[in-house]
PDB file of N, CA and C in Angstrom:
ATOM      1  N   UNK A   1     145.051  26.535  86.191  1.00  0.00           N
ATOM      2  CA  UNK A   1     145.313  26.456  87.601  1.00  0.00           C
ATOM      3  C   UNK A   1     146.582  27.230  87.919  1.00  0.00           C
ATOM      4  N   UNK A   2     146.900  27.647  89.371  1.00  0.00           N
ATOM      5  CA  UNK A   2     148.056  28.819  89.345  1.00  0.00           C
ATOM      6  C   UNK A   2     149.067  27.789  90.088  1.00  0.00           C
ATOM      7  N   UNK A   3     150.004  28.139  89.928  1.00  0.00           N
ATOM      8  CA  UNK A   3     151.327  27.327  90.914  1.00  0.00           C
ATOM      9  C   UNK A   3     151.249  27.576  91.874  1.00  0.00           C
ATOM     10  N   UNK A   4     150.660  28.486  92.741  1.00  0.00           N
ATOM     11  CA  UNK A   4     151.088  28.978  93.847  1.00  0.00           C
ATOM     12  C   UNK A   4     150.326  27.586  94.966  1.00  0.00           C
ATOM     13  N   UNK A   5     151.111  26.975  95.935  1.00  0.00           N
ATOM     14  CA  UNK A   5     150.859  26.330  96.954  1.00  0.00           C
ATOM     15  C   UNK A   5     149.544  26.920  97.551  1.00  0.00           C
ATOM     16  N   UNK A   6     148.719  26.128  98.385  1.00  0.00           N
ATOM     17  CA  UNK A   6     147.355  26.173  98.955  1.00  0.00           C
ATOM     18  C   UNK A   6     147.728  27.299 100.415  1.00  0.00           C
ATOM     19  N   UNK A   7     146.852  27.761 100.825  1.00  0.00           N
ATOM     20  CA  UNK A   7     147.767  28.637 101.991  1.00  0.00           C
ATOM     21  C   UNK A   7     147.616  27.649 103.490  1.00  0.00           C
ATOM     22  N   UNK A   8     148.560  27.419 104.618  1.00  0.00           N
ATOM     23  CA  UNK A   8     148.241  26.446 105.423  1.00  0.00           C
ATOM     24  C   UNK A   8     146.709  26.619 106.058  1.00  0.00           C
ATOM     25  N   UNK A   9     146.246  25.551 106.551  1.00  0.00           N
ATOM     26  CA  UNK A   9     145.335  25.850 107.510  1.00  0.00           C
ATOM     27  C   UNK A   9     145.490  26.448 108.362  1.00  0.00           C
ATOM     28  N   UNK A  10     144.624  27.048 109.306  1.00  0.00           N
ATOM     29  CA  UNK A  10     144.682  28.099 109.829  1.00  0.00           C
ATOM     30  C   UNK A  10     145.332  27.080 111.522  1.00  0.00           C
ATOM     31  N   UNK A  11     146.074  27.214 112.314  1.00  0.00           N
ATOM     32  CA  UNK A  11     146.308  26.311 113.497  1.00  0.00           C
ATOM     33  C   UNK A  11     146.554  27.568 114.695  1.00  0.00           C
ATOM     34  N   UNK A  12     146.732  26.838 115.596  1.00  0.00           N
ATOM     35  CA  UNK A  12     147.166  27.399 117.005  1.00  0.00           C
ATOM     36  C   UNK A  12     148.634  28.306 116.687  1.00  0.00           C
ATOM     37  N   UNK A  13     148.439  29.549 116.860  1.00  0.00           N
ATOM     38  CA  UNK A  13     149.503  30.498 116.846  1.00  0.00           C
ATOM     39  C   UNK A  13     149.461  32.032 117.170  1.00  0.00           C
ATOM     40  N   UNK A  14     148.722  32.790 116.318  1.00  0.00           N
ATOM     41  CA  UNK A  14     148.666  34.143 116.863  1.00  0.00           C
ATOM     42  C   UNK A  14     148.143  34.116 118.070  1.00  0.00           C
ATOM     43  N   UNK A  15     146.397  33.738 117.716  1.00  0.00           N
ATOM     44  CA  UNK A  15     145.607  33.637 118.806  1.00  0.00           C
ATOM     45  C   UNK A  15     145.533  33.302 120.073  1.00  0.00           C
ATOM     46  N   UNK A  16     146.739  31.801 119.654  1.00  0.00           N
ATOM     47  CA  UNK A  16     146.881  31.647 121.777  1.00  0.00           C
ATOM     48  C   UNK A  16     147.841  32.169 121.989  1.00  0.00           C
ATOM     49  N   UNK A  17     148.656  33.026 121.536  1.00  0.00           N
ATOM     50  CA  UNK A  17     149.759  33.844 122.141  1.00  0.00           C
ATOM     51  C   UNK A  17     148.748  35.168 122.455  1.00  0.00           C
ATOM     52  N   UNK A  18     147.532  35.403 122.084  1.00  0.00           N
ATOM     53  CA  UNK A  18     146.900  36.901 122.511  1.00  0.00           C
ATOM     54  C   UNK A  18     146.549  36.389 123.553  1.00  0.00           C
ATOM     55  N   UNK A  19     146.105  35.038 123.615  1.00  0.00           N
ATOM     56  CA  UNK A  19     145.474  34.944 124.561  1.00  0.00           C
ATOM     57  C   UNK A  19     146.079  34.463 125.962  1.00  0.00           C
ATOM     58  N   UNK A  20     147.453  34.342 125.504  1.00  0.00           N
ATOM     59  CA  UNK A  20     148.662  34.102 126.530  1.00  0.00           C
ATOM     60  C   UNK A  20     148.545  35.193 127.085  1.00  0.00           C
ATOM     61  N   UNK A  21     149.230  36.271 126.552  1.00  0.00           N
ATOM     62  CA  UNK A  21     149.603  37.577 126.593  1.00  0.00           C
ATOM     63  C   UNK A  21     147.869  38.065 127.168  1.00  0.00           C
ATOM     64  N   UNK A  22     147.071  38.080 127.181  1.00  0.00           N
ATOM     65  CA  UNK A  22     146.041  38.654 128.025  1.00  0.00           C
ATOM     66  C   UNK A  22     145.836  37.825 129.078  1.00  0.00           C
ATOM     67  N   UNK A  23     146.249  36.995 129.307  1.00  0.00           N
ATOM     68  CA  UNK A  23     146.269  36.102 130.934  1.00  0.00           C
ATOM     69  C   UNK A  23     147.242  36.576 131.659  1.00  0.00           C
ATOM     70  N   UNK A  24     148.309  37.077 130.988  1.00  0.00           N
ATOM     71  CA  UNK A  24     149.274  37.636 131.885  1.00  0.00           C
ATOM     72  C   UNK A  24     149.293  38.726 132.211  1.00  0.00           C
ATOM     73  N   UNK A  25     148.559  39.464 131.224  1.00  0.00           N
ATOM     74  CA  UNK A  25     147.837  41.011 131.675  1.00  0.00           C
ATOM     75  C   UNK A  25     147.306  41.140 132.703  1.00  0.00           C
ATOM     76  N   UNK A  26     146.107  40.234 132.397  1.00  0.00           N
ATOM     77  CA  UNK A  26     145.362  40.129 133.778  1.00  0.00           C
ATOM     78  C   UNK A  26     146.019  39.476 135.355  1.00  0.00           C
ATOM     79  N   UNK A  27     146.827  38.739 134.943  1.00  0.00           N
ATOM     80  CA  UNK A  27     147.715  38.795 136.080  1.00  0.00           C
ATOM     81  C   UNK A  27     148.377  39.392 137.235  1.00  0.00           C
ATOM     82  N   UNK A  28     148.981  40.644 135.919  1.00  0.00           N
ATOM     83  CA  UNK A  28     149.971  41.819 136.529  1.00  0.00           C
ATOM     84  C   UNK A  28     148.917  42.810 137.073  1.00  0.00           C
ATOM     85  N   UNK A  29     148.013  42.791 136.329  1.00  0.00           N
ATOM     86  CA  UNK A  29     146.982  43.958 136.866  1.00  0.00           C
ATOM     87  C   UNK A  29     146.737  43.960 138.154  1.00  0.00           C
ATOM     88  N   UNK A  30     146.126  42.396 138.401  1.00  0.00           N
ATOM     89  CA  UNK A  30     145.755  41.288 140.281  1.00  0.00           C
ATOM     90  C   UNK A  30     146.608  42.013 140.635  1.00  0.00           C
ATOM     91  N   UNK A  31     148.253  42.053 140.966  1.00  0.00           N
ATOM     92  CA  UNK A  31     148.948  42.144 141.510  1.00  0.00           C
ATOM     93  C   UNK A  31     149.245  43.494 141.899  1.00  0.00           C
ATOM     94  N   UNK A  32     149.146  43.869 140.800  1.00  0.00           N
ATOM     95  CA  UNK A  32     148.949  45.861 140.769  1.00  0.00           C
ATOM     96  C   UNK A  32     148.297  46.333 141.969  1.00  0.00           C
ATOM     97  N   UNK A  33     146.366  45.712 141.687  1.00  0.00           N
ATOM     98  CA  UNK A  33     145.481  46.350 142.653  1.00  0.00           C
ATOM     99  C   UNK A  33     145.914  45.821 143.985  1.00  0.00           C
ATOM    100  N   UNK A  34     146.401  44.700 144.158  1.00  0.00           N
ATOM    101  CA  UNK A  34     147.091  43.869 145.213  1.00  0.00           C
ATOM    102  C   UNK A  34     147.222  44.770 146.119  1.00  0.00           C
ATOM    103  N   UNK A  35     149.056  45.586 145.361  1.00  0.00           N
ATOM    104  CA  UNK A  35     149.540  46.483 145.938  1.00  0.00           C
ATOM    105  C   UNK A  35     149.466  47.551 146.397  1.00  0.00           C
ATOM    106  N   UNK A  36     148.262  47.886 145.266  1.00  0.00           N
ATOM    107  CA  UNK A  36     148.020  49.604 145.795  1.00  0.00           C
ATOM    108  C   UNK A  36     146.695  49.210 146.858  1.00  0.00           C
ATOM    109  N   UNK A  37     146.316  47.874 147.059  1.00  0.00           N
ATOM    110  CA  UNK A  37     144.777  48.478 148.205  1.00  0.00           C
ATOM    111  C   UNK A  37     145.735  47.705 149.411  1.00  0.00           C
ATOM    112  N   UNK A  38     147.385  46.836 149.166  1.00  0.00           N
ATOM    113  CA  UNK A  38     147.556  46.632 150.163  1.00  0.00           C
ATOM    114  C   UNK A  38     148.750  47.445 151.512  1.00  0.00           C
ATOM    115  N   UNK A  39     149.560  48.439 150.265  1.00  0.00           N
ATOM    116  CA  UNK A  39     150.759  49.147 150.560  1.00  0.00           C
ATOM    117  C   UNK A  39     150.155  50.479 150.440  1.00  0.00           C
ATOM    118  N   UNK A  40     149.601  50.788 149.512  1.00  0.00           N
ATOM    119  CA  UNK A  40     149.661  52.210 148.737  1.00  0.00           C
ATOM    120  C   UNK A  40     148.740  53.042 149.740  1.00  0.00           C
ATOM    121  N   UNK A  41     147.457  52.343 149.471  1.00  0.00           N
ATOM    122  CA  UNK A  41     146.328  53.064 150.283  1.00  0.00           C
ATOM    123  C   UNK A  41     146.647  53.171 151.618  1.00  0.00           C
ATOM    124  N   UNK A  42     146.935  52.472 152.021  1.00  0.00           N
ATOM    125  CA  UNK A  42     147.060  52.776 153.971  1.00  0.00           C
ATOM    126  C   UNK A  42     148.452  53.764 154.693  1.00  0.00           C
ATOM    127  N   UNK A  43     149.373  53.487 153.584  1.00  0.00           N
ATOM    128  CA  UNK A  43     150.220  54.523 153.883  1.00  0.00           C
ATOM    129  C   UNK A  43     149.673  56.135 153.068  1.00  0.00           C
ATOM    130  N   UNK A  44     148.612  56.082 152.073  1.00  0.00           N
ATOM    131  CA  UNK A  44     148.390  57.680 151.994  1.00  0.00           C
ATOM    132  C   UNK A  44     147.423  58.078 153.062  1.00  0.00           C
ATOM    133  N   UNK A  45     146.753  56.968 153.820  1.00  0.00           N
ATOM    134  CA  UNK A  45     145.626  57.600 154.789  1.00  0.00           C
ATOM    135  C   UNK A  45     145.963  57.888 156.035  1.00  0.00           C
ATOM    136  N   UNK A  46     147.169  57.355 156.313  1.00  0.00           N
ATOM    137  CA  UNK A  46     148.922  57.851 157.464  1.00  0.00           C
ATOM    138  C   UNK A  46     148.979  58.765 156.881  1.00  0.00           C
ATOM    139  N   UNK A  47     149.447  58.909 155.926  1.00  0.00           N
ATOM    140  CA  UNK A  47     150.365  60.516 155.999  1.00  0.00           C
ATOM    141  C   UNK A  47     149.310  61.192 155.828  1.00  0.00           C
ATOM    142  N   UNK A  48     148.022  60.819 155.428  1.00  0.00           N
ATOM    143  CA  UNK A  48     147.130  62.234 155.249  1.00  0.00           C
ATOM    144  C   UNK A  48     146.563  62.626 156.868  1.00  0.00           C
ATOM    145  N   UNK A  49     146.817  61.341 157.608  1.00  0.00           N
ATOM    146  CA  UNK A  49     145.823  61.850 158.955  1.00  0.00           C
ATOM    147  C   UNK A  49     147.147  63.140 159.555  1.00  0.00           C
ATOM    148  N   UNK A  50     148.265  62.950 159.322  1.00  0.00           N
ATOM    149  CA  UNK A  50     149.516  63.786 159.922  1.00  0.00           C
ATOM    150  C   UNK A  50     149.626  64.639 159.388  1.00  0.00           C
ATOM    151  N   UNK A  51     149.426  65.028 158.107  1.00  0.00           N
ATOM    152  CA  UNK A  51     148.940  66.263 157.958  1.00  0.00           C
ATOM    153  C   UNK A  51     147.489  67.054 158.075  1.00  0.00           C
ATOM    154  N   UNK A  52     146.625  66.217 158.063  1.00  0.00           N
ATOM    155  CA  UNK A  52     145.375  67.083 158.569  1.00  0.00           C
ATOM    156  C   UNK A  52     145.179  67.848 159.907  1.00  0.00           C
ATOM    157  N   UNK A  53     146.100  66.747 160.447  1.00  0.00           N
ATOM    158  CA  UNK A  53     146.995  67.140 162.062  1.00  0.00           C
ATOM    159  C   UNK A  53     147.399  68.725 162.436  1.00  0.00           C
ATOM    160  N   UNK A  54     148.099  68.277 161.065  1.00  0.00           N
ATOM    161  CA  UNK A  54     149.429  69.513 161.152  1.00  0.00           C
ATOM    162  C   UNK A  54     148.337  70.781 161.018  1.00  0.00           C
ATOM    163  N   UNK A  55     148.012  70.527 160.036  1.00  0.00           N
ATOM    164  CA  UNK A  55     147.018  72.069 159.209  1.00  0.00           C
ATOM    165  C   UNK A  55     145.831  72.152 160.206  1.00  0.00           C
ATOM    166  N   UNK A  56     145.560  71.553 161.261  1.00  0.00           N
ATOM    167  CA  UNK A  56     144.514  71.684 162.341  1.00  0.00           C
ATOM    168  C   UNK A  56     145.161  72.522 163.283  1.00  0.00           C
ATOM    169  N   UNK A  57     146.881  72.292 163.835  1.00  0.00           N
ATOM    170  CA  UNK A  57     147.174  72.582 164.545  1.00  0.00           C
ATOM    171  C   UNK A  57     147.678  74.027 164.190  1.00  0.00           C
ATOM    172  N   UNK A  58     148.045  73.827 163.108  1.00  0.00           N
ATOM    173  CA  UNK A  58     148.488  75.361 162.462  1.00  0.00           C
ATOM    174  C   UNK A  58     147.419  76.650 162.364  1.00  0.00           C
ATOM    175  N   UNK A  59     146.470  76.302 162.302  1.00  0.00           N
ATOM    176  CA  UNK A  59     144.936  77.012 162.414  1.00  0.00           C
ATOM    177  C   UNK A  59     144.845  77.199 163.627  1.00  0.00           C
ATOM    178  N   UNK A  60     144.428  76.175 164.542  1.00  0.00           N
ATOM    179  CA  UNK A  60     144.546  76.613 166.070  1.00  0.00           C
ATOM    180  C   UNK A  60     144.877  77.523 166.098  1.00  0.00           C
ATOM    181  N   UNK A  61     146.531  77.982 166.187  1.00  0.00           N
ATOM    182  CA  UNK A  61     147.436  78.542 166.618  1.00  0.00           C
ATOM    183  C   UNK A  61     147.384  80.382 165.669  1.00  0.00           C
ATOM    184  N   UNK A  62     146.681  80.008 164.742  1.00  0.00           N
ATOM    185  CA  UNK A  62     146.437  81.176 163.918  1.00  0.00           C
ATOM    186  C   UNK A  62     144.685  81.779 164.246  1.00  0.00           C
ATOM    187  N   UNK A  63     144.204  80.822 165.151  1.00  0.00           N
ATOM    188  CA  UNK A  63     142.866  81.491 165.195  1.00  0.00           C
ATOM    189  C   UNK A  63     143.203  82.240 166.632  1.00  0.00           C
ATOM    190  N   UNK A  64     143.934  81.529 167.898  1.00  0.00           N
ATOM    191  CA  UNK A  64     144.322  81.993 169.020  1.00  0.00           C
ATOM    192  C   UNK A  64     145.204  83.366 168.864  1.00  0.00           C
ATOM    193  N   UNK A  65     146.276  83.406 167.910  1.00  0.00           N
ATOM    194  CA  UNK A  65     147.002  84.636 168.123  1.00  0.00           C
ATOM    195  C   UNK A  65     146.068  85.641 167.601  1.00  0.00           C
ATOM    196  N   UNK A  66     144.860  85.587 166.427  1.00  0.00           N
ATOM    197  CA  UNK A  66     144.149  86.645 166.154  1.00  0.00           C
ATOM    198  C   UNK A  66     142.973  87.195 167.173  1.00  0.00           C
ATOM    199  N   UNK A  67     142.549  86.030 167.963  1.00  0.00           N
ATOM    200  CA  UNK A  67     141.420  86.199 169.369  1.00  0.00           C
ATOM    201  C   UNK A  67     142.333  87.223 170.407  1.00  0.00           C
ATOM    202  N   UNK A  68     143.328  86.755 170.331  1.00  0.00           N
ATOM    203  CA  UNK A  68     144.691  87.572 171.504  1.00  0.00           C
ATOM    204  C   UNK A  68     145.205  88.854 170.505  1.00  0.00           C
ATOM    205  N   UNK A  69     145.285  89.169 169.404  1.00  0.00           N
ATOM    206  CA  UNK A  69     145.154  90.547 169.077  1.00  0.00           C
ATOM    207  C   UNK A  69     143.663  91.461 168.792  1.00  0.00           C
ATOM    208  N   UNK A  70     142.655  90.514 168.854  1.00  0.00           N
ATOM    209  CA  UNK A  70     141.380  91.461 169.326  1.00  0.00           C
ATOM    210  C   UNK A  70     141.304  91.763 170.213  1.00  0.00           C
ATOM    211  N   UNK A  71     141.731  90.640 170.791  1.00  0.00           N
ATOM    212  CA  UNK A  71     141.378  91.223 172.860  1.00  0.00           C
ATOM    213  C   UNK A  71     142.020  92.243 173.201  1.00  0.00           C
ATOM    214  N   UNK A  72     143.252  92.742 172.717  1.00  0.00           N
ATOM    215  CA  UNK A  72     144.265  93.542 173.330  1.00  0.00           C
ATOM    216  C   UNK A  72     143.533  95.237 172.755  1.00  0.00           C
ATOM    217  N   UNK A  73     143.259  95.755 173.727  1.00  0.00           N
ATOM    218  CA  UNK A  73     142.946  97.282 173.403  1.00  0.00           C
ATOM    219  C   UNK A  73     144.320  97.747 172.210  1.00  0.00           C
ATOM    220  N   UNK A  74     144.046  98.959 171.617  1.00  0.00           N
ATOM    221  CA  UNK A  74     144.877  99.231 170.918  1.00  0.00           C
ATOM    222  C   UNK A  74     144.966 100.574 171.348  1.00  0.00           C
ATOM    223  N   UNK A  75     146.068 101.023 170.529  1.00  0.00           N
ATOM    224  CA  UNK A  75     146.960 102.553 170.676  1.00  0.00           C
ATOM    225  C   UNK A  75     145.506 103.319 171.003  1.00  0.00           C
ATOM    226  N   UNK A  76     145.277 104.404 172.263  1.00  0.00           N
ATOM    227  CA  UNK A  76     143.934 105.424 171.354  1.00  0.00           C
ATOM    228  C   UNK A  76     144.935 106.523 171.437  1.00  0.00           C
ATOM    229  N   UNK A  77     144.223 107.178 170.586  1.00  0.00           N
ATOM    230  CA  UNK A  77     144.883 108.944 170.239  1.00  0.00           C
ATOM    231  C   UNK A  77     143.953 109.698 170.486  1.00  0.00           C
TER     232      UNK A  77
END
């Protein structure tokens, strides 16, 4: 027979700490999507409507000055 002591039974230790540690995962995550569908998203669909704005209005203004240099007769020689 060997000296060496029996090894303990196996008890509550790694496992409910994974399984701690993945409840709290899932926790932070909740809170994550929380934030981004409750802060994140609505302020990028603001700033995107103000710039779609912008780049609408900037076009305008670039389709009008090119209609107003067709219209204008040019130099004849």
């Amino acid at each position: 027979m060997s000296s060496y002591p029996p090894p303990p039974p196996p008890g509550p230790g790694v496992g409910d700490r994974i399984e701690e540690a993945m409840e709290l995962i899932e926790m932070e995550l909740r809170h994550a999507i929380a934030y981004v569908n409750d802060a994140v998203i609505p302020q990028v669909r603001a700033e995107s409507i103000v710039a779609m704005r912008k780049v609408s209005d900037t076009l305008r203004n670039l389709a009008d000055r090119m209609d107003r240099s067709h219209q204008q007769p040019g130099p004849r020689t």
